[in-house]
PDB file of N, CA and C in Angstrom:
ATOM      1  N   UNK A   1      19.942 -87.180 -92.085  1.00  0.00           N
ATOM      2  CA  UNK A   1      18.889 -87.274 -91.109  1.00  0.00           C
ATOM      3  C   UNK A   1      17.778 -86.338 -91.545  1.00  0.00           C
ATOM      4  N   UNK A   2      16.500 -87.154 -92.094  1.00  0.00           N
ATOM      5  CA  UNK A   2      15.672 -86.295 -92.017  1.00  0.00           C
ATOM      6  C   UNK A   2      14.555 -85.821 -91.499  1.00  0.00           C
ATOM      7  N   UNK A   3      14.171 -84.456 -91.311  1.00  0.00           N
ATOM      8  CA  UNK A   3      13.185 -84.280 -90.356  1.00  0.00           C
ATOM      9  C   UNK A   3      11.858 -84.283 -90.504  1.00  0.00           C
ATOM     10  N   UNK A   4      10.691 -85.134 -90.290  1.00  0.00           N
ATOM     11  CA  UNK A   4       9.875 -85.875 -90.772  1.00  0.00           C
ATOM     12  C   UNK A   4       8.698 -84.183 -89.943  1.00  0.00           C
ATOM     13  N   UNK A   5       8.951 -83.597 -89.695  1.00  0.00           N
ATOM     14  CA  UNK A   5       7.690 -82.680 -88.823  1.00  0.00           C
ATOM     15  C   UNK A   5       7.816 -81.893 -89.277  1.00  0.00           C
ATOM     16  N   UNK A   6       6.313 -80.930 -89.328  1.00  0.00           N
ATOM     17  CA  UNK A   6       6.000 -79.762 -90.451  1.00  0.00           C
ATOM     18  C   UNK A   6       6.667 -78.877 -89.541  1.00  0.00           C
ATOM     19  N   UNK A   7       6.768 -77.857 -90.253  1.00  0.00           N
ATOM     20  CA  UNK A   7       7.163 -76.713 -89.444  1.00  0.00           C
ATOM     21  C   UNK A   7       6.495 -76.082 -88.558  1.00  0.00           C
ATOM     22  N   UNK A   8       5.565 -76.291 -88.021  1.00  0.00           N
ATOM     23  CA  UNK A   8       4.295 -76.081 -87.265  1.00  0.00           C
ATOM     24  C   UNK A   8       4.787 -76.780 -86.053  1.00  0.00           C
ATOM     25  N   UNK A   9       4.889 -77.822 -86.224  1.00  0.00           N
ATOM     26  CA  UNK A   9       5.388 -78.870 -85.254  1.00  0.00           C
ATOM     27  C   UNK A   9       6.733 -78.587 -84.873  1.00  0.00           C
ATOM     28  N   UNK A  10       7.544 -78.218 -85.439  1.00  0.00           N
ATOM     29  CA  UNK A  10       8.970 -77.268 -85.002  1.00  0.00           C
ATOM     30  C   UNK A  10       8.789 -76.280 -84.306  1.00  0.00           C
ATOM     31  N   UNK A  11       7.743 -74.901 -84.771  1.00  0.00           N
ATOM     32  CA  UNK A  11       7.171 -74.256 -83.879  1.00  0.00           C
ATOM     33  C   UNK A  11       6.930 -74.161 -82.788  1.00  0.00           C
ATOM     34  N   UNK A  12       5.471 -75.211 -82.218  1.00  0.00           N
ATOM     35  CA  UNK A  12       5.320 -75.922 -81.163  1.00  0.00           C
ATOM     36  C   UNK A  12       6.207 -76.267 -80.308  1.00  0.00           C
ATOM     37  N   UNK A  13       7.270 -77.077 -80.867  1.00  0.00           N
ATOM     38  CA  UNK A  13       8.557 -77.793 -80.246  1.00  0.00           C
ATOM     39  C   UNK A  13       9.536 -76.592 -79.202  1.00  0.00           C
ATOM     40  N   UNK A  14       9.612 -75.495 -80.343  1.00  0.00           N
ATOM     41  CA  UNK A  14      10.073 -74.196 -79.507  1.00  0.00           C
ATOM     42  C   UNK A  14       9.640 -73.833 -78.581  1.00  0.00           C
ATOM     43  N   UNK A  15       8.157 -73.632 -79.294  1.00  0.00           N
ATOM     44  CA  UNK A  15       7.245 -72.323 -78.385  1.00  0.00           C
ATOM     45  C   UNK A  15       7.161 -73.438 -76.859  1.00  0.00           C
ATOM     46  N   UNK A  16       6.971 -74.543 -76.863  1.00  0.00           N
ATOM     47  CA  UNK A  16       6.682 -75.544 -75.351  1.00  0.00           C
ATOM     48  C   UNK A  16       8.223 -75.827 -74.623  1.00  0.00           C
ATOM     49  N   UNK A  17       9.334 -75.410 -75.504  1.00  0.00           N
ATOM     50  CA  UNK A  17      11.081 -75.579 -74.879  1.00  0.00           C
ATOM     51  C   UNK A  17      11.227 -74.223 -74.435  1.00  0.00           C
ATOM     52  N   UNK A  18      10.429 -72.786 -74.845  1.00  0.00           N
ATOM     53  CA  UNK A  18      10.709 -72.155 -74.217  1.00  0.00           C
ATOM     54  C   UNK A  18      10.520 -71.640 -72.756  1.00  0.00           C
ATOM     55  N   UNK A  19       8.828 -72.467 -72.485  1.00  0.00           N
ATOM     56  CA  UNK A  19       8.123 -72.771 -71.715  1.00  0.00           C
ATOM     57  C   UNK A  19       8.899 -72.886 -70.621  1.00  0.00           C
ATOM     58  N   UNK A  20       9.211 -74.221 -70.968  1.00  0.00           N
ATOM     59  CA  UNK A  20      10.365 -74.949 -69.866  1.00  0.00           C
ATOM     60  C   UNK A  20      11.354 -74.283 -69.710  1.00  0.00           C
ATOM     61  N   UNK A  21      11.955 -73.276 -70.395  1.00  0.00           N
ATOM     62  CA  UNK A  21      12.923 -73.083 -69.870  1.00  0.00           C
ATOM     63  C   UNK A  21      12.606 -71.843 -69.183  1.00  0.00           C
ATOM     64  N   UNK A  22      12.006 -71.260 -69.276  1.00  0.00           N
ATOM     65  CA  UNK A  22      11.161 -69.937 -68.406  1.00  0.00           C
ATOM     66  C   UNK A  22      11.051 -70.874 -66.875  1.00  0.00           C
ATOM     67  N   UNK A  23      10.347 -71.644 -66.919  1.00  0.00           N
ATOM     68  CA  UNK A  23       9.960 -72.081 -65.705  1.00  0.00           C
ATOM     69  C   UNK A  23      11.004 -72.777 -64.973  1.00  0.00           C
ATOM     70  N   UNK A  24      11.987 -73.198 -65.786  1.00  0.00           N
ATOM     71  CA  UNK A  24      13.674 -73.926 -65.274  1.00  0.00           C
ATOM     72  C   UNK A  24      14.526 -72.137 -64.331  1.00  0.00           C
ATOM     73  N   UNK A  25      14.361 -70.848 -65.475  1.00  0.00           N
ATOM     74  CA  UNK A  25      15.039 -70.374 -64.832  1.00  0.00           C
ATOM     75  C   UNK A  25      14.520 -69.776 -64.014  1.00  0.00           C
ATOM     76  N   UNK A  26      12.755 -69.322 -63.240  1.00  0.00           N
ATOM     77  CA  UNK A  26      12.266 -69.186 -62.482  1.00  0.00           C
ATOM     78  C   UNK A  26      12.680 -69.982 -61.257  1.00  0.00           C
ATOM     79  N   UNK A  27      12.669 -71.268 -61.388  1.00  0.00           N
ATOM     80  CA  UNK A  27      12.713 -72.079 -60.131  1.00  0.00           C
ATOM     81  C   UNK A  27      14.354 -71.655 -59.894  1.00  0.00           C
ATOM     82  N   UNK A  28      15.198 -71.453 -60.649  1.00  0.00           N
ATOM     83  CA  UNK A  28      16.453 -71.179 -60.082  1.00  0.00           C
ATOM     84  C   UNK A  28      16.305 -69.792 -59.209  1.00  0.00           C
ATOM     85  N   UNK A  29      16.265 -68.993 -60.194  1.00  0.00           N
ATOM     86  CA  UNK A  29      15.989 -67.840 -59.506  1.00  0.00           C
ATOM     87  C   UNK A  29      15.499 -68.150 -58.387  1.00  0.00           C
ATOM     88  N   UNK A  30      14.287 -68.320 -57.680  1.00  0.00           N
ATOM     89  CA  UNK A  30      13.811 -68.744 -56.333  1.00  0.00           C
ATOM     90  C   UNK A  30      14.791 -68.978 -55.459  1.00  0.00           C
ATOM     91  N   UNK A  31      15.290 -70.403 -56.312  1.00  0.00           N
ATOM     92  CA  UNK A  31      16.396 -71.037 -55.405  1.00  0.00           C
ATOM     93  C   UNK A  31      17.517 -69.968 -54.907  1.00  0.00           C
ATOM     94  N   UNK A  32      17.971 -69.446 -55.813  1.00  0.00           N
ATOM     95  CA  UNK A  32      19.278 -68.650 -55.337  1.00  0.00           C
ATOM     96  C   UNK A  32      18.668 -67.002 -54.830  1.00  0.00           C
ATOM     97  N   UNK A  33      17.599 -66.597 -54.452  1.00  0.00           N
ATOM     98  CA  UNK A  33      17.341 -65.686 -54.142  1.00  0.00           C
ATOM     99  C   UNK A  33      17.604 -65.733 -52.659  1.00  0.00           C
ATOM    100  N   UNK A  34      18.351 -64.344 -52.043  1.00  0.00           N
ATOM    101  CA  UNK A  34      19.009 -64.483 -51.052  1.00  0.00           C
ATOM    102  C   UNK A  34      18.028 -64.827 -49.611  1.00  0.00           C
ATOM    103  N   UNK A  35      16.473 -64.429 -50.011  1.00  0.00           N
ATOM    104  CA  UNK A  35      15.661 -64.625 -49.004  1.00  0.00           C
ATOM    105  C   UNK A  35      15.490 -66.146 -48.897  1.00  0.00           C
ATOM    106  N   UNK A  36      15.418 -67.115 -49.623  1.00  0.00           N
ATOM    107  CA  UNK A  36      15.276 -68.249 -49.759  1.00  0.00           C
ATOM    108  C   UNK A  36      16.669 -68.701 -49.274  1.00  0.00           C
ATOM    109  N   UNK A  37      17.710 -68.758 -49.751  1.00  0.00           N
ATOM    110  CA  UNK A  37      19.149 -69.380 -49.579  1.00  0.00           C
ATOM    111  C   UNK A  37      19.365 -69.144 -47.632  1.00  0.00           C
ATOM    112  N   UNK A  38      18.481 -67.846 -47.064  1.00  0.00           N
ATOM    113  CA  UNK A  38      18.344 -67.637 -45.481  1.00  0.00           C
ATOM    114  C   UNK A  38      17.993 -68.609 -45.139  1.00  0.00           C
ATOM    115  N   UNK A  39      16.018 -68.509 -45.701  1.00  0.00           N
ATOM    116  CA  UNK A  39      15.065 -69.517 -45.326  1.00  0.00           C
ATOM    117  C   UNK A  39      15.414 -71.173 -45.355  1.00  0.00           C
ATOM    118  N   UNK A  40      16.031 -70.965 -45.888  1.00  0.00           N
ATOM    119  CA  UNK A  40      16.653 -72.786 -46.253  1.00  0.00           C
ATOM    120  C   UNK A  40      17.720 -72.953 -44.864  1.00  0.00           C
ATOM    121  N   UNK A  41      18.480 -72.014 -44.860  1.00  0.00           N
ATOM    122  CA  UNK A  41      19.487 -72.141 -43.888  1.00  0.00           C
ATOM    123  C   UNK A  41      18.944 -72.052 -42.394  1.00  0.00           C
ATOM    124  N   UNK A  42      17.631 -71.418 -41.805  1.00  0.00           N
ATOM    125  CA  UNK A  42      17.172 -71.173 -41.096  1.00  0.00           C
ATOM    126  C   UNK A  42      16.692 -73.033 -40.432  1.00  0.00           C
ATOM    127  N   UNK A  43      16.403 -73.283 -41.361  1.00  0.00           N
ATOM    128  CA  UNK A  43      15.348 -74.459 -41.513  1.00  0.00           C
ATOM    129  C   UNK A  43      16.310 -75.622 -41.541  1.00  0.00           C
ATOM    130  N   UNK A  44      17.630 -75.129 -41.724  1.00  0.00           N
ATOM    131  CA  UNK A  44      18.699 -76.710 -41.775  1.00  0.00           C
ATOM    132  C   UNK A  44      18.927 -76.236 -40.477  1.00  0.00           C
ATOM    133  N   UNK A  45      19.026 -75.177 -39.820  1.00  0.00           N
ATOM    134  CA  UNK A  45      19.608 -75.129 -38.409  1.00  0.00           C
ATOM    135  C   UNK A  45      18.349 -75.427 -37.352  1.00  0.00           C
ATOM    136  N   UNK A  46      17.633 -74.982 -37.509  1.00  0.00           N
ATOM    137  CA  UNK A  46      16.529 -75.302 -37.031  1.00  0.00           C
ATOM    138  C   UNK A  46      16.355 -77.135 -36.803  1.00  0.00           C
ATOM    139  N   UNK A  47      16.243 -77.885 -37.797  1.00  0.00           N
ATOM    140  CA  UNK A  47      16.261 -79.908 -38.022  1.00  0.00           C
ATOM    141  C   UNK A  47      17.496 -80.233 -37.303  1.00  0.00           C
ATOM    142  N   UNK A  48      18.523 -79.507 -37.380  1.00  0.00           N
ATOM    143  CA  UNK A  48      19.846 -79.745 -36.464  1.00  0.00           C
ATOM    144  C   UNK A  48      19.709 -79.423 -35.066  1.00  0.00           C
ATOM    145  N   UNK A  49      18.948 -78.741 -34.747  1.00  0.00           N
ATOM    146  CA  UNK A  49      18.865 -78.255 -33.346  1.00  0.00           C
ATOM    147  C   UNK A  49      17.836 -79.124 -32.363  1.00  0.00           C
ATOM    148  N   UNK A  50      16.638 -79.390 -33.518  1.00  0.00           N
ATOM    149  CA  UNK A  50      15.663 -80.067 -32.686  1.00  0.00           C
ATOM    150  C   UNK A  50      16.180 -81.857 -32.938  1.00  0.00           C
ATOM    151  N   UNK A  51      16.909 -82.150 -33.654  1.00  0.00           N
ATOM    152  CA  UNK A  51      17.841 -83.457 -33.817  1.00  0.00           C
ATOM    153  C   UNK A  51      18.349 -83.547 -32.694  1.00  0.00           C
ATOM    154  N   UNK A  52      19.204 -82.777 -32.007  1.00  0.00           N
ATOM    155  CA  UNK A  52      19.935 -82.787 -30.824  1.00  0.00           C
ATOM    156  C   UNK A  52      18.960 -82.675 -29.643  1.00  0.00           C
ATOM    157  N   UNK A  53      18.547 -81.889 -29.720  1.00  0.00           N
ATOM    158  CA  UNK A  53      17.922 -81.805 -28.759  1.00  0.00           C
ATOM    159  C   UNK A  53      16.997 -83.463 -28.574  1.00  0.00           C
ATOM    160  N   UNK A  54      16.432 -83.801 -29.833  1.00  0.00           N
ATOM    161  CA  UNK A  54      15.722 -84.693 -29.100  1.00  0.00           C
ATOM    162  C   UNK A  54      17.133 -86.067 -28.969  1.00  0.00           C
ATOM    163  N   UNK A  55      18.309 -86.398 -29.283  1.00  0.00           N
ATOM    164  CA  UNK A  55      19.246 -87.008 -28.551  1.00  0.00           C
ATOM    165  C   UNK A  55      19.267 -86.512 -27.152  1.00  0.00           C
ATOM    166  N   UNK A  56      19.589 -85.663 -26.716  1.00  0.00           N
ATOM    167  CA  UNK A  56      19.874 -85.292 -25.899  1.00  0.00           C
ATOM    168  C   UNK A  56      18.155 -85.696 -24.645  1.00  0.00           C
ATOM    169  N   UNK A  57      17.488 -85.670 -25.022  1.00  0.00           N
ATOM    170  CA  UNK A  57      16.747 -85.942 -24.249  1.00  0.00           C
ATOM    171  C   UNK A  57      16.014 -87.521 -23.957  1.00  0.00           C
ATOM    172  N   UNK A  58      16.843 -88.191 -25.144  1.00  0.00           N
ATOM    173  CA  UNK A  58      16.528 -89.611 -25.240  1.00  0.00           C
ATOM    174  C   UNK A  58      18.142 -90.218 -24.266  1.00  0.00           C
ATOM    175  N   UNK A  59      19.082 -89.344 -24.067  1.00  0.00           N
ATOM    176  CA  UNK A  59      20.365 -89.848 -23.664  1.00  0.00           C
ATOM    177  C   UNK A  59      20.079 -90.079 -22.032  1.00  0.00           C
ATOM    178  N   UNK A  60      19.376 -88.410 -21.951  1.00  0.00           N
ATOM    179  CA  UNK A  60      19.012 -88.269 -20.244  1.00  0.00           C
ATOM    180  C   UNK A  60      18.059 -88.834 -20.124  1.00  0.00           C
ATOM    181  N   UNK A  61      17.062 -89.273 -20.362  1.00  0.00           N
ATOM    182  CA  UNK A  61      16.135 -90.547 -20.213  1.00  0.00           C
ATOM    183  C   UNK A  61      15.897 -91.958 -19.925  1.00  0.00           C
ATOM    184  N   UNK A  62      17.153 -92.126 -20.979  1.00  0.00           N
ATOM    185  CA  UNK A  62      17.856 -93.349 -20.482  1.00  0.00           C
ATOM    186  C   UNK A  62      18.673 -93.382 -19.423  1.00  0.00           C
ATOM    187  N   UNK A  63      19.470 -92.487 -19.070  1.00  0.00           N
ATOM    188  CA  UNK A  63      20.413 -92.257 -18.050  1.00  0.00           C
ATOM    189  C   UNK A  63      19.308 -92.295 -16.701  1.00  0.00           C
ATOM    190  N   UNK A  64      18.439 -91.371 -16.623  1.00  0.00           N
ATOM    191  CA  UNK A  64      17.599 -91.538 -15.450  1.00  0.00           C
ATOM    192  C   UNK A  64      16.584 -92.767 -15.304  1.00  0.00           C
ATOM    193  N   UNK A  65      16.275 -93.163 -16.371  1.00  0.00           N
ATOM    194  CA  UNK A  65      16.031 -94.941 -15.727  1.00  0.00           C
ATOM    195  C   UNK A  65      16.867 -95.601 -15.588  1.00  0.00           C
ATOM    196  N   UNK A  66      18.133 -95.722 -16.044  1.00  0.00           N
ATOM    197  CA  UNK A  66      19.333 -96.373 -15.373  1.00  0.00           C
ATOM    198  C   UNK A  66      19.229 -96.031 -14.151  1.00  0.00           C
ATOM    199  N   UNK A  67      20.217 -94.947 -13.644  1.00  0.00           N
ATOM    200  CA  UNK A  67      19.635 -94.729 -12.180  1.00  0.00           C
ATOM    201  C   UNK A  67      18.731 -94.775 -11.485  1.00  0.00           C
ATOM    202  N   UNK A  68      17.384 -94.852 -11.942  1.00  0.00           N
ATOM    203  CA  UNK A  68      16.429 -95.218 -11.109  1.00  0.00           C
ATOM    204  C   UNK A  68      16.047 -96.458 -10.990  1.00  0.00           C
ATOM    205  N   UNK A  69      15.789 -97.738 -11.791  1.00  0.00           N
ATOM    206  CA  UNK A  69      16.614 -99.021 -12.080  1.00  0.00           C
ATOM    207  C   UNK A  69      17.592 -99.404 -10.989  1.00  0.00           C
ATOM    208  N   UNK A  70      18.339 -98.871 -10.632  1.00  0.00           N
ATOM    209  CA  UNK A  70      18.972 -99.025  -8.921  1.00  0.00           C
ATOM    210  C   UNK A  70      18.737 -99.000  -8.160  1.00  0.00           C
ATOM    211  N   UNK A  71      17.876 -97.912  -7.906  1.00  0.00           N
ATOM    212  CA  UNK A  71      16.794 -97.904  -6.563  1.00  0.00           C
ATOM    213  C   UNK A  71      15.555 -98.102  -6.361  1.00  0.00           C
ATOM    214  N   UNK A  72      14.996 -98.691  -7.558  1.00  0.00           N
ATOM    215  CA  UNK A  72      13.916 -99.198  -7.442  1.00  0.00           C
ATOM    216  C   UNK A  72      13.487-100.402  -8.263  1.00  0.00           C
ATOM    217  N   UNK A  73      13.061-101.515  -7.560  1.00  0.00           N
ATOM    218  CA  UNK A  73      12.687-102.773  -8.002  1.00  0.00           C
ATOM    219  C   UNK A  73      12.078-102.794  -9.203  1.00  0.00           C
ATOM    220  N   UNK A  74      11.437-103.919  -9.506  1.00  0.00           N
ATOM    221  CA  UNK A  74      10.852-103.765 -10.850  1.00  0.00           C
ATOM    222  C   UNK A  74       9.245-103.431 -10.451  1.00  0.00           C
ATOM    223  N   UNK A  75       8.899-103.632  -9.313  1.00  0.00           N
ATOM    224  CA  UNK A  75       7.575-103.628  -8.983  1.00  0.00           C
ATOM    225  C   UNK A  75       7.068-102.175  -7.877  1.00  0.00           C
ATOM    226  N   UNK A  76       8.505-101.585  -8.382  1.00  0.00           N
ATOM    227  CA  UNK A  76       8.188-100.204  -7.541  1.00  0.00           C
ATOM    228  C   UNK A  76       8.845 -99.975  -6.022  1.00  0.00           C
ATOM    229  N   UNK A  77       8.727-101.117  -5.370  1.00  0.00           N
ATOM    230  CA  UNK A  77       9.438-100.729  -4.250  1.00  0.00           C
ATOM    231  C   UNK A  77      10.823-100.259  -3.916  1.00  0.00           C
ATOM    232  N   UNK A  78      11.330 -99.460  -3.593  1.00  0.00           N
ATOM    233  CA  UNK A  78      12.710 -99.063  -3.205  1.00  0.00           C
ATOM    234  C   UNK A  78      13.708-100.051  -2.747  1.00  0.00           C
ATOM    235  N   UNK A  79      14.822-100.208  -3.038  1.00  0.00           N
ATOM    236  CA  UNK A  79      16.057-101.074  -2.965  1.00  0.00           C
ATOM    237  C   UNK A  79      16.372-100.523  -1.504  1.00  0.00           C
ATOM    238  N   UNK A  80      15.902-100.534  -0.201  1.00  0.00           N
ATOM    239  CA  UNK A  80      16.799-100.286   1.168  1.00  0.00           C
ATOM    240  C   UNK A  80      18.310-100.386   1.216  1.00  0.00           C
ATOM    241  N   UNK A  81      18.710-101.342   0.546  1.00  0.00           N
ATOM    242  CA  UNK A  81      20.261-101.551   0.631  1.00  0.00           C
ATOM    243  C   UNK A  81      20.788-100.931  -0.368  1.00  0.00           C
ATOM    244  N   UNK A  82      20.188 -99.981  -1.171  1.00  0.00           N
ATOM    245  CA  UNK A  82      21.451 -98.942  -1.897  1.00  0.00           C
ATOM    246  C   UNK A  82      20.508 -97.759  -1.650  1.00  0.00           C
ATOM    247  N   UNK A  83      19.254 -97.608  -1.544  1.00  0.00           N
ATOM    248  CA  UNK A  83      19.445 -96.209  -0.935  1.00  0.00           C
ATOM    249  C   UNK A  83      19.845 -95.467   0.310  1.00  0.00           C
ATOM    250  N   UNK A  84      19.296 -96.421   1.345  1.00  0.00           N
ATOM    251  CA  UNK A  84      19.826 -96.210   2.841  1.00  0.00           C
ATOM    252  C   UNK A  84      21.688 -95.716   2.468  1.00  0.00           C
ATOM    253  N   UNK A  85      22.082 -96.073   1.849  1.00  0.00           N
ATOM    254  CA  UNK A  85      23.850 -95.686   1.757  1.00  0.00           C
ATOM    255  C   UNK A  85      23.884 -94.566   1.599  1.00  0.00           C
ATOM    256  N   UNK A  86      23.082 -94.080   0.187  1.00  0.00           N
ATOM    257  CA  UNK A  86      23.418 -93.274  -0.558  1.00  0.00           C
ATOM    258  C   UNK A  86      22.567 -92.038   0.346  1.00  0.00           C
ATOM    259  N   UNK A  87      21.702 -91.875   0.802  1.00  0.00           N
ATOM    260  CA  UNK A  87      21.214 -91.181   1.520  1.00  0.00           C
ATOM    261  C   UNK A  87      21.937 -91.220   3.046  1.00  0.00           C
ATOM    262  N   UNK A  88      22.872 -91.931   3.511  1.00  0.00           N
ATOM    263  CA  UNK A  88      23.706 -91.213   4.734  1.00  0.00           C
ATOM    264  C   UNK A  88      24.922 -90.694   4.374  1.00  0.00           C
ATOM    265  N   UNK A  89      24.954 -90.834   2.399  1.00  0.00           N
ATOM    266  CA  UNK A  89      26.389 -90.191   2.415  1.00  0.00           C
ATOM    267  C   UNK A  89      25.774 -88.537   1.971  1.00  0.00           C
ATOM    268  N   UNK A  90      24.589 -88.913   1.418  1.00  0.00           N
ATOM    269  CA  UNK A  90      24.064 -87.386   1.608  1.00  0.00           C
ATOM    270  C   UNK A  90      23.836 -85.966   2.613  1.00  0.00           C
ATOM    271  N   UNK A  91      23.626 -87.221   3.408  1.00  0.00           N
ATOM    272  CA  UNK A  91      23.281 -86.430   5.270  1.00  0.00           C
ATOM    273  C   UNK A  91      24.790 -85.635   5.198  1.00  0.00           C
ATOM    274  N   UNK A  92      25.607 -86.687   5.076  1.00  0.00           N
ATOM    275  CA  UNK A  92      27.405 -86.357   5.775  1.00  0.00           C
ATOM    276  C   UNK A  92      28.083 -85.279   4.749  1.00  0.00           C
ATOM    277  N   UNK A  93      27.610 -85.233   3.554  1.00  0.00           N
ATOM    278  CA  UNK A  93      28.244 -84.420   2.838  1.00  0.00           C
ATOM    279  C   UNK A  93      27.225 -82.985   3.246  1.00  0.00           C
ATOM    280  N   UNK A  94      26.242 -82.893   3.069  1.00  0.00           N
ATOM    281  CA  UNK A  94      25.529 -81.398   3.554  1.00  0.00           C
ATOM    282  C   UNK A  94      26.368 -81.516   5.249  1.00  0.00           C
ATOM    283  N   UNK A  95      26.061 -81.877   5.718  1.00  0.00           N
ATOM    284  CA  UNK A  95      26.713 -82.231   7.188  1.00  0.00           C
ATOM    285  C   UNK A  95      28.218 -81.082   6.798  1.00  0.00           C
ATOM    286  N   UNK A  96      28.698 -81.777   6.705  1.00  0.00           N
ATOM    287  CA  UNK A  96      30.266 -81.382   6.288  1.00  0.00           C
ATOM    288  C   UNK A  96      30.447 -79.891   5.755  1.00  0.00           C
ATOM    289  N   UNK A  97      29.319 -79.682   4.635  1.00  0.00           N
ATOM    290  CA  UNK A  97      29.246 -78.084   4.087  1.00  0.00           C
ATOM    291  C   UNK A  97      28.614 -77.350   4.968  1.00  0.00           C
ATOM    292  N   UNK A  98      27.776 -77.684   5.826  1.00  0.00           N
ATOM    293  CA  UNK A  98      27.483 -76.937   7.157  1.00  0.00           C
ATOM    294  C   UNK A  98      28.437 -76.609   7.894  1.00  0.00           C
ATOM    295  N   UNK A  99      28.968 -77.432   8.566  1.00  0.00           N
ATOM    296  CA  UNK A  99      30.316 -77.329   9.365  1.00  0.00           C
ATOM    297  C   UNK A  99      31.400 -76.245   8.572  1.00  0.00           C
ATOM    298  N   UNK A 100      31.566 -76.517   7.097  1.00  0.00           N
ATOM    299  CA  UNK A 100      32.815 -75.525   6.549  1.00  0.00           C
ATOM    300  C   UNK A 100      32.016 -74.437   6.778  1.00  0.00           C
ATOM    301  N   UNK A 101      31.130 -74.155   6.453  1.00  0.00           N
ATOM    302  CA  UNK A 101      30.144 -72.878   6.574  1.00  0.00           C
ATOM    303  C   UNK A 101      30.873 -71.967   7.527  1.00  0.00           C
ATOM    304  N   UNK A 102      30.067 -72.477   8.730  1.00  0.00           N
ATOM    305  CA  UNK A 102      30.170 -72.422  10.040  1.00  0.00           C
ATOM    306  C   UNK A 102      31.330 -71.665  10.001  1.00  0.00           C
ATOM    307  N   UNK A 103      32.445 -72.164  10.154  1.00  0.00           N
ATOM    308  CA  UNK A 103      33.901 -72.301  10.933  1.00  0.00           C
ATOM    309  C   UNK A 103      34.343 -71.140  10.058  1.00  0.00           C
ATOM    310  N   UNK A 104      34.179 -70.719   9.363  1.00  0.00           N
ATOM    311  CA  UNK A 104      34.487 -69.636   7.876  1.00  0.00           C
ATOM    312  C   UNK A 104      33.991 -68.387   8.276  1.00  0.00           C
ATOM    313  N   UNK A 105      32.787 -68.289   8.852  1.00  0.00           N
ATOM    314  CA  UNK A 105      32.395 -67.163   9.348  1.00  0.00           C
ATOM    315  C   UNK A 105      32.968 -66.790  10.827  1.00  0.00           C
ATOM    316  N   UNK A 106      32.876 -67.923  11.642  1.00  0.00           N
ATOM    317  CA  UNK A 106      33.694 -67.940  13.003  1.00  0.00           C
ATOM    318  C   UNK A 106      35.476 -67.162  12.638  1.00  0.00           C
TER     319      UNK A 106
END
C-alpha cells in the first residue's frame, strides 16, 4: 500500500486530527464535569416534573367536565333532576355533621 501524499500533507493530516481530538476531549470533559452531570440532572427532573404535572392537570380537567357534563346540558342550563338530588343529599349530610356536633359537646 502506497502512500501517494507528501509529507506536508501527512503533517496537515496530524496537525487537523489533533485538532479534533482536543476538541473531542474538551466536549467530554464538559460532559463529565460534575457541574454539568448536576445541571443535566436538574433539567431531567425538572421535564419529569412539569410532564406530570401537566398529566395531572389534563386528568383533572377531564374529570371536571365529566362531572360537569352531568349537570349541565349542552346549552348551559342545569340538569334539575340530578342536581336537585345531589344537593338534598348535601343539605342532609352537613345536616347530620351539625347534629353530631351538637350532641358531642352536650
Amino acid at each position: 500500500m502506497s502512500d501517494s501524499r507528501t509529507p506536508a500533507q501527512i503533517e496537515a493530516d496530524i496537525v487537523r486530527r489533533r485538532g479534533q481530538l482536543a476538541e473531542t476531549l474538551d466536549e467530554i470533559g464538559v460532559r463529565v464535569h460534575p457541574k454539568t452531570v448536576v445541571g443535566d440532572a436538574k433539567a431531567k427532573v425538572a421535564s419529569t416534573v412539569d410532564r406530570t404535572a401537566g398529566r395531572a392537570f389534563v386528568a383533572v380537567n377531564r374529570t371536571l367536565s365529566d362531572v360537569k357534563a352531568q349537570f349541565v346540558d349542552d346549552d348551559g342550563s342545569p340538569r334539575l333532576e340530578r342536581v336537585v338530588p345531589v344537593a338534598l343529599v348535601a343539605v342532609a349530610v352537613v345536616g347530620l355533621f351539625a347534629l353530631s356536633s351538637r350532641r358531642r359537646r352536650s
